[in-house]
Protein backbone atom coordinates (compact mmCIF):
# COMPACT_ATOMS: atom_id res chain seq x y z
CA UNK A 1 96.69 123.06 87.19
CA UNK A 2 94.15 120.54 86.18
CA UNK A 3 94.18 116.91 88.21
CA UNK A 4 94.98 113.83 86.20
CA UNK A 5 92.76 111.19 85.87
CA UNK A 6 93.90 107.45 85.37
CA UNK A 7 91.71 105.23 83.62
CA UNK A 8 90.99 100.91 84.76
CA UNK A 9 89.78 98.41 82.52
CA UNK A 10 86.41 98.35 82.07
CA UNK A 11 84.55 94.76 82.63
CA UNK A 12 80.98 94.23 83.60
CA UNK A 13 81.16 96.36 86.43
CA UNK A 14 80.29 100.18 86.92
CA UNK A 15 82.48 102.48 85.50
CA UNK A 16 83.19 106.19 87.19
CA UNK A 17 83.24 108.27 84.48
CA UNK A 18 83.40 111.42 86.94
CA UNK A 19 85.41 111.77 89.59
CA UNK A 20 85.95 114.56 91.72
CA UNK A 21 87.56 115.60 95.23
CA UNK A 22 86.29 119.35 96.62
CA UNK A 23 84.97 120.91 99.78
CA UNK A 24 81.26 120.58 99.88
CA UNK A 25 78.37 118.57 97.78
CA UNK A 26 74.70 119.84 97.85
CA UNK A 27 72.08 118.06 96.30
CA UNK A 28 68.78 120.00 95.06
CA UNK A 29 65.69 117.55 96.64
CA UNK A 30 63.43 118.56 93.95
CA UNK A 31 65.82 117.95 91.18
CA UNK A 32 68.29 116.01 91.97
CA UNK A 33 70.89 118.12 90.64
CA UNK A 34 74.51 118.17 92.84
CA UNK A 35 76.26 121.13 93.37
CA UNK A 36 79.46 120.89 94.11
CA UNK A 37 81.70 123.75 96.30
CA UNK A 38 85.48 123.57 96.28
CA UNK A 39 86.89 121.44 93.76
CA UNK A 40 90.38 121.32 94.72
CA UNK A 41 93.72 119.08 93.55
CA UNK A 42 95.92 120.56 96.14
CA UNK A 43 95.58 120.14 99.85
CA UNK A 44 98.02 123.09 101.37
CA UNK A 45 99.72 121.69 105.41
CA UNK A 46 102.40 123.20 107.16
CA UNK A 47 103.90 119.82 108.59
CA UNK A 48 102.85 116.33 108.37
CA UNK A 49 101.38 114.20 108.99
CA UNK A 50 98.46 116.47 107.94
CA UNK A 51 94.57 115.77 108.70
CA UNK A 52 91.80 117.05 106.04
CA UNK A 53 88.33 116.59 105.66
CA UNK A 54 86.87 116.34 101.85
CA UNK A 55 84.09 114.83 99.55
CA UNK A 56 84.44 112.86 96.73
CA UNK A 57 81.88 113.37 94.01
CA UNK A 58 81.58 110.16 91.20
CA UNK A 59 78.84 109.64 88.94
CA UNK A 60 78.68 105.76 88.16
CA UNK A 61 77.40 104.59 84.90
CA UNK A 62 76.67 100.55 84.03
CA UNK A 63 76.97 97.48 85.34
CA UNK A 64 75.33 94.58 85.43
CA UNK A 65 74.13 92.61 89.22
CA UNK A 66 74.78 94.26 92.43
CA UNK A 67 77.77 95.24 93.05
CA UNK A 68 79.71 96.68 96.50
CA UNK A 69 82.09 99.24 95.65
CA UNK A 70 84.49 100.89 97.91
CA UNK A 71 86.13 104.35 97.90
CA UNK A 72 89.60 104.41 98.70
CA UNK A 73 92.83 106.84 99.00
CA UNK A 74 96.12 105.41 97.70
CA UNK A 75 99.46 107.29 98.04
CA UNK A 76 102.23 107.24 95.67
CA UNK A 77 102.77 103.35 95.70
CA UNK A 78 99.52 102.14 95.57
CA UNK A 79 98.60 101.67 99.83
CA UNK A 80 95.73 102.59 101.53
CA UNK A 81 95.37 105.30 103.68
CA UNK A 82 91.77 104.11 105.31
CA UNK A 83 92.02 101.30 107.30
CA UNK A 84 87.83 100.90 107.16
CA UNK A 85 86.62 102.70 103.54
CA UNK A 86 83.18 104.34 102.80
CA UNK A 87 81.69 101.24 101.15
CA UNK A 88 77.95 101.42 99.47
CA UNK A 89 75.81 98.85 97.35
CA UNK A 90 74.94 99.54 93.96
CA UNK A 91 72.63 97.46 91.65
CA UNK A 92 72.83 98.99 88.36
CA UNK A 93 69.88 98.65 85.58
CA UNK A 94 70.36 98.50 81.78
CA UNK A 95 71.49 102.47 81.31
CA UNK A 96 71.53 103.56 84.94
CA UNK A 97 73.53 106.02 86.57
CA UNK A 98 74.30 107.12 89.80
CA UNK A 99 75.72 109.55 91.35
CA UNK A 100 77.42 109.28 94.61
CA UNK A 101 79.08 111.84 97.14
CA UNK A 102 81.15 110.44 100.37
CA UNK A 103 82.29 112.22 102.86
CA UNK A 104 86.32 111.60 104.23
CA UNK A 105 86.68 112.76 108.15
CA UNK A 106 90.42 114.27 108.84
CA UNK A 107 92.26 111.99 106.40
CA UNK A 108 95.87 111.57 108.07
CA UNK A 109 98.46 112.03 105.10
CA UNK A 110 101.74 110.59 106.42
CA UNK A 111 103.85 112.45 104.32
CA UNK A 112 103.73 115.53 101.42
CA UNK A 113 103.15 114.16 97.86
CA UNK A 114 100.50 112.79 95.56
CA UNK A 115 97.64 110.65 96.34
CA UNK A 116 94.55 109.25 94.28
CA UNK A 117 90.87 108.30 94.85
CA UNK A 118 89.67 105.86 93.46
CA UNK A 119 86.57 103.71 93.18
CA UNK A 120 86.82 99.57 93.51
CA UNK A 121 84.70 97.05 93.25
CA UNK A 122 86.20 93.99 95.32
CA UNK A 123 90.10 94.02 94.14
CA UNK A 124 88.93 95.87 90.39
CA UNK A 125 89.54 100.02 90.29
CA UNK A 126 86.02 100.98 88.51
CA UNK A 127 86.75 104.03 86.32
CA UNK A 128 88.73 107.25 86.48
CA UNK A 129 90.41 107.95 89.24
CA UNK A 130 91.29 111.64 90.89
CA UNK A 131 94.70 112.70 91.88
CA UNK A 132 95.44 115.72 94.14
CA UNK A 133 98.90 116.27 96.39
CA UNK A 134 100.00 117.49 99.77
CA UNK A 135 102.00 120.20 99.31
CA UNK A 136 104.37 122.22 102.22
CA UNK A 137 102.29 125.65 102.70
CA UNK A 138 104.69 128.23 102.28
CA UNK A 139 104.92 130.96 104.68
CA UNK A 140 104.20 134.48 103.46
């Protein structure tokens, strides 16, 4: 089953036109392609709270003037889970793009369900946005 992406309102800011949540992100030095290992939209726990460990791959497109944009994990009603998120600076140029992989250390899910990342700069959600769940690992 594919993830669902939600879509902001575009303004002058970037715009994430890819986002993507999976195991592992390589990037070739010499050039500059990204490989990424494990796309997932499903992390399996059997209890909760659960703890996992994940990248986020988003390739940024636009904007105008440096910007500061955040990465952040909502559940279902729209909270934080990260009390301090991966935050980078960004100063787009007429047709730029960038692409950006962070890293999220044992992520504590309080509870089973779905959850999005998402890309923000200041209050404003920049782009698409990824959704994956916590789902109950059943027992074989």
């Amino acid at each position: 089953m594919a993830a669902k992406k939600r879509k902001a309102v575009s303004g002058q800011g970037p715009h994430a036109s890819i986002m993507l949540v999976c195991d592992a992100v390589a990037r070739d030095p010499s050039t500059g392609k990204s490989t990424l290992y494990g796309v997932f939209d499903r992390v399996h726990a059997p209890k909760t709270p659960a703890h996992a460990s994940f990248w986020t791959y988003a390739r940024l497109v636009g904007g105008h003037g440096q910007k500061t944009i955040s990465f952040q994990i909502l559940d279902e009603k729209g909270r934080s889970l990260l009390s301090e998120p991966p935050t980078f600076s960004y100063t787009p140029t007429e047709g730029s793009t960038a692409e950006v992989a962070v890293f999220f250390r044992e992520v504590e899910f309080p509870k089973f369900g779905k959850f999005v990342v998402a890309a923000f700069s200041g209050r404003q959600q920049v782009g698409s946005s990824y959704e994956f769940s916590v789902a109950k690992r059943q027992q074989s």
